[in-house]
C-alpha atoms as a PDB file:
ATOM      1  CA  UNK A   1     171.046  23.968 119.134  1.00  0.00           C
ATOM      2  CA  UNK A   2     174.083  21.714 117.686  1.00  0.00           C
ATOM      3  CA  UNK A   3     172.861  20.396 114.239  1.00  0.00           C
ATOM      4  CA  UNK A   4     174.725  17.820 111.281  1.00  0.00           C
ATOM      5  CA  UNK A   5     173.854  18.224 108.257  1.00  0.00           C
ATOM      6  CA  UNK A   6     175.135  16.059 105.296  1.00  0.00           C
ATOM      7  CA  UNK A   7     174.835  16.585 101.865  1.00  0.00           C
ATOM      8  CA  UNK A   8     176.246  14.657  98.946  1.00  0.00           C
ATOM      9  CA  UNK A   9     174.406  11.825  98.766  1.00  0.00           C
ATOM     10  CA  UNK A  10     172.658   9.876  95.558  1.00  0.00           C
ATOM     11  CA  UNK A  11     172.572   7.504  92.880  1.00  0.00           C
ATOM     12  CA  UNK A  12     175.653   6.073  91.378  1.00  0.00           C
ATOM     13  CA  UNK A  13     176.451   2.557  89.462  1.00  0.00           C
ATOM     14  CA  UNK A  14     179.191   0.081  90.963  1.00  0.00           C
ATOM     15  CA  UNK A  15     182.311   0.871  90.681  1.00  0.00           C
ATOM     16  CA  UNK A  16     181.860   4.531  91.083  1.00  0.00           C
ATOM     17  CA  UNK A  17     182.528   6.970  93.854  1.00  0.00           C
ATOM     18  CA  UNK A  18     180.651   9.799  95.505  1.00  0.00           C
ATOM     19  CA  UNK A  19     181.798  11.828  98.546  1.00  0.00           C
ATOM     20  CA  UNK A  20     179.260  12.902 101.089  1.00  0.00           C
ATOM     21  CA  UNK A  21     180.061  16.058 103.518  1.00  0.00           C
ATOM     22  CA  UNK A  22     178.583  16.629 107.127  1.00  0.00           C
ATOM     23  CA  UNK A  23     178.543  20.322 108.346  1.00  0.00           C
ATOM     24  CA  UNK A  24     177.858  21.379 112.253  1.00  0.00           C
ATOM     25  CA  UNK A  25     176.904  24.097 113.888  1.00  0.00           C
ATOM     26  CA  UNK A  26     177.200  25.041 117.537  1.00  0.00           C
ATOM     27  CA  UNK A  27     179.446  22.576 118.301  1.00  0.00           C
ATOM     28  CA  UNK A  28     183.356  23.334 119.385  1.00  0.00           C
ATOM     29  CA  UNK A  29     183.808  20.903 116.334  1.00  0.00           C
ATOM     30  CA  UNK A  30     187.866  20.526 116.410  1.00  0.00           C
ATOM     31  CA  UNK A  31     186.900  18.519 120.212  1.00  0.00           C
ATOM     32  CA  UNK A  32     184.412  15.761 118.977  1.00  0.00           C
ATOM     33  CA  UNK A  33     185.428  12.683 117.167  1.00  0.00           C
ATOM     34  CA  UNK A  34     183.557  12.597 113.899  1.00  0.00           C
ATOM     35  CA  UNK A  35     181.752   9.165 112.210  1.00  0.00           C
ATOM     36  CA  UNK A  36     180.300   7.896 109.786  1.00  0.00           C
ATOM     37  CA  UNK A  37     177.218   5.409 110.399  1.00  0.00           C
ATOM     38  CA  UNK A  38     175.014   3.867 108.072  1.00  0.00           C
ATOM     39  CA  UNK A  39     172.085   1.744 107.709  1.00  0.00           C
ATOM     40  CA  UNK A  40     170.881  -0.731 105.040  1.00  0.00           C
ATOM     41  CA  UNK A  41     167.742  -1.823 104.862  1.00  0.00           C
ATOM     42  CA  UNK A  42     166.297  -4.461 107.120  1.00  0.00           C
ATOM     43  CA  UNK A  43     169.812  -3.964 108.676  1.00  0.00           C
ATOM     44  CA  UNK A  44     170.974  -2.527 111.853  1.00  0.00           C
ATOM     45  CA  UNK A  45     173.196   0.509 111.904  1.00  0.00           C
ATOM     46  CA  UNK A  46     176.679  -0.045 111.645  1.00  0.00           C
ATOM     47  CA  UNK A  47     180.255   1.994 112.003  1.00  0.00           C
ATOM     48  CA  UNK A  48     181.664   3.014 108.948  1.00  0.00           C
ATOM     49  CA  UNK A  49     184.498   5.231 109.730  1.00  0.00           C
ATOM     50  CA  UNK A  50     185.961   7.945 112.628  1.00  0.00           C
ATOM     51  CA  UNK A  51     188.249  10.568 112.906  1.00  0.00           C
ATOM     52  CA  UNK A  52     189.351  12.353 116.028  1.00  0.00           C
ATOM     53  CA  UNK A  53     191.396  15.412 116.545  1.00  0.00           C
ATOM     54  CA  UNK A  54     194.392  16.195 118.457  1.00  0.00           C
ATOM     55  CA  UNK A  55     197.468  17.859 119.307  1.00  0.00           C
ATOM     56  CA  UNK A  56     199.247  15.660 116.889  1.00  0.00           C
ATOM     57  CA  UNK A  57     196.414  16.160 114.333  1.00  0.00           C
ATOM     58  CA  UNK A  58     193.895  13.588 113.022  1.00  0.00           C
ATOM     59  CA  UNK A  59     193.517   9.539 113.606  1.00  0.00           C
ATOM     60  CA  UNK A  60     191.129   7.635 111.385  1.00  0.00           C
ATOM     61  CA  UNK A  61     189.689   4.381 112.058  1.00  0.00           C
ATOM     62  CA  UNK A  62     187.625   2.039 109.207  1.00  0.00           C
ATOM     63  CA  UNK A  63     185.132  -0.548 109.322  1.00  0.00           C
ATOM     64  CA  UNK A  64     187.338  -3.830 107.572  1.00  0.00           C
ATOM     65  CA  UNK A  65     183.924  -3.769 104.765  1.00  0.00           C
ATOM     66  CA  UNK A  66     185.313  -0.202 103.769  1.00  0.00           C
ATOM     67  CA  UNK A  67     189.037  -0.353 104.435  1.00  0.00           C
ATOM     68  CA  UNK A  68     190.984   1.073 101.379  1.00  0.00           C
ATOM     69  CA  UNK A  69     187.908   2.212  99.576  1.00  0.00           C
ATOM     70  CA  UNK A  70     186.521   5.018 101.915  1.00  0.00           C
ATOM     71  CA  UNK A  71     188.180   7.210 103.147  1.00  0.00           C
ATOM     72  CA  UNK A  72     187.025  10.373 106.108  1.00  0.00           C
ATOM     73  CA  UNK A  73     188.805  13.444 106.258  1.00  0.00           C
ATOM     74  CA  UNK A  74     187.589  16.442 108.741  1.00  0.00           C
ATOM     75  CA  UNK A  75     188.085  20.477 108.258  1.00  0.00           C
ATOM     76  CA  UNK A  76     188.011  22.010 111.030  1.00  0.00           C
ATOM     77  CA  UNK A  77     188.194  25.589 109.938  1.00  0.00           C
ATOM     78  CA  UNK A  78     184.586  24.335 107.799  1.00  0.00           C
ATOM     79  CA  UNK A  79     183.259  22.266 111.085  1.00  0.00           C
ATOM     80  CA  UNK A  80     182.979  20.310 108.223  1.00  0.00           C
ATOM     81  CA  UNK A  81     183.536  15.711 107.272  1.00  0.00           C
ATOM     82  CA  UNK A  82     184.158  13.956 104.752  1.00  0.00           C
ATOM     83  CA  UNK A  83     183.426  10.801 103.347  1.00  0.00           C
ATOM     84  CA  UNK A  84     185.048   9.438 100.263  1.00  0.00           C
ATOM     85  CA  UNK A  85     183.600   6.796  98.961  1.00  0.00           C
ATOM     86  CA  UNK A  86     185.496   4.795  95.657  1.00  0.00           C
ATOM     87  CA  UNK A  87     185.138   1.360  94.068  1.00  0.00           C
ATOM     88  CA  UNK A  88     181.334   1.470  95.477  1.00  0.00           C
ATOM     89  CA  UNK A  89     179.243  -1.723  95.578  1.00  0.00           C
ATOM     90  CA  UNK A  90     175.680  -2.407  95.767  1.00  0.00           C
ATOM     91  CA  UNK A  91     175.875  -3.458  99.050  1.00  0.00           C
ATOM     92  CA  UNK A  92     176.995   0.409 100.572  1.00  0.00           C
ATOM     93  CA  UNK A  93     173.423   0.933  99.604  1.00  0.00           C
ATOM     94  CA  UNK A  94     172.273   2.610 102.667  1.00  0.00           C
ATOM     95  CA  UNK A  95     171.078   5.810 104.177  1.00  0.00           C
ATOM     96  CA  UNK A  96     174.499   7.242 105.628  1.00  0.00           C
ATOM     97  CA  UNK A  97     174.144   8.893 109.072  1.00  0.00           C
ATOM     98  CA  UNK A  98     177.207  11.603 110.424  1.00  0.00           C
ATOM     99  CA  UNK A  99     177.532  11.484 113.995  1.00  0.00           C
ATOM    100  CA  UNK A 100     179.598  13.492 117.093  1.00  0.00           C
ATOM    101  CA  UNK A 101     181.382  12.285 119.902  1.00  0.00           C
ATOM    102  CA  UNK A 102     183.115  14.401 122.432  1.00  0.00           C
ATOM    103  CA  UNK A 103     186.476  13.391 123.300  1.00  0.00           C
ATOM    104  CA  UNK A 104     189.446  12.369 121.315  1.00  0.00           C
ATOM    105  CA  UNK A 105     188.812   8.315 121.723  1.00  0.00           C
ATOM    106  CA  UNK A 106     187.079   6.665 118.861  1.00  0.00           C
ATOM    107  CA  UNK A 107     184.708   4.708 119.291  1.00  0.00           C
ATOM    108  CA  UNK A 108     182.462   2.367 116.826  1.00  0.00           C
ATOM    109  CA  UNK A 109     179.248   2.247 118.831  1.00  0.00           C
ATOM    110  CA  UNK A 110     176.645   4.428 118.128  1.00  0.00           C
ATOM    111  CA  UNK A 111     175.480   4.436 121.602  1.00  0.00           C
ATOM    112  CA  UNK A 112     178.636   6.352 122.372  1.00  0.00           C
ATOM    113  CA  UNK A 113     177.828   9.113 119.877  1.00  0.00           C
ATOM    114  CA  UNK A 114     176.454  12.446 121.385  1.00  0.00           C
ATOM    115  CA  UNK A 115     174.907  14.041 118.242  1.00  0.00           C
ATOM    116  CA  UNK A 116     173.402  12.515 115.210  1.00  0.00           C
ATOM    117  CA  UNK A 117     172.322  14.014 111.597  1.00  0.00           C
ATOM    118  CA  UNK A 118     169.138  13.380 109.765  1.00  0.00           C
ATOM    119  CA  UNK A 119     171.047  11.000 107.508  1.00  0.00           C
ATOM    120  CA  UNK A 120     171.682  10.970 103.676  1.00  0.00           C
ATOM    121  CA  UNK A 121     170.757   8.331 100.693  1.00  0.00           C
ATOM    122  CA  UNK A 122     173.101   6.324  99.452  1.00  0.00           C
ATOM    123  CA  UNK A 123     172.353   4.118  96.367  1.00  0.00           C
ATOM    124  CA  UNK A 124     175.185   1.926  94.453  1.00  0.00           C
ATOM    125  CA  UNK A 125     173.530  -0.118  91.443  1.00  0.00           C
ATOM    126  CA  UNK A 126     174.542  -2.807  89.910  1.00  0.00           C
END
């Protein structure tokens, strides 16, 4: 049964940064795209960031709210993403969700994503 897990999540004041990791199992991991979702409350659930995997190695792809702030990174020998996350503001408050996509073409939909983890709590204070 493929499972995400991510860990790394919590409380930290504006400004700060935090890095949150999402580990699966059962999954040929190097041949799914990996993202980064998240939802704020009251809000709907929205792309954050991707990276893919290829012959040529890794492509990443950011939301423009996160561009030069966040950063995902993926190690395959760990079936194992990252997420980043400096210069946070209140409004990343959200529960972060780590998600897989098979194939090599990123998408930001989360309709597109195959797998899905149970999420993890993100909370940037002010």
């Amino acid at each position: 049964q493929v499972q995400l897990v991510e860990s790394g999540g919590g409380l930290v004041q504006a400004g700060g940064s935090l890095r949150v990791s999402c580990t699966a199992s059962e999954i040929k991991f190097s041949s799914y795209v990996m993202g980064w979702f998240r939802r704020a409350p009251g809000k709907e659930r929205e792309f954050v960031a991707a990276v893919n995997w290829n012959w040529s190695g890794a492509r990443t792809s950011y939301a423009d709210s996160v561009k030069g702030r966040f950063t995902i990174s993926r190690d395959n020998a760990k079936n194992t993403v990252y997420l980043q996350m400096n210069s946070l503001k209140p409004e990343d408050t959200a529960v972060y969700y780590c998600a897989a996509d098979f194939g090599v073409v990123i998408s930001t939909r989360p309709y597109q994503y195959d797998y899905w983890g149970q999420g993890t709590q993100v909370t940037v204070s002010s």
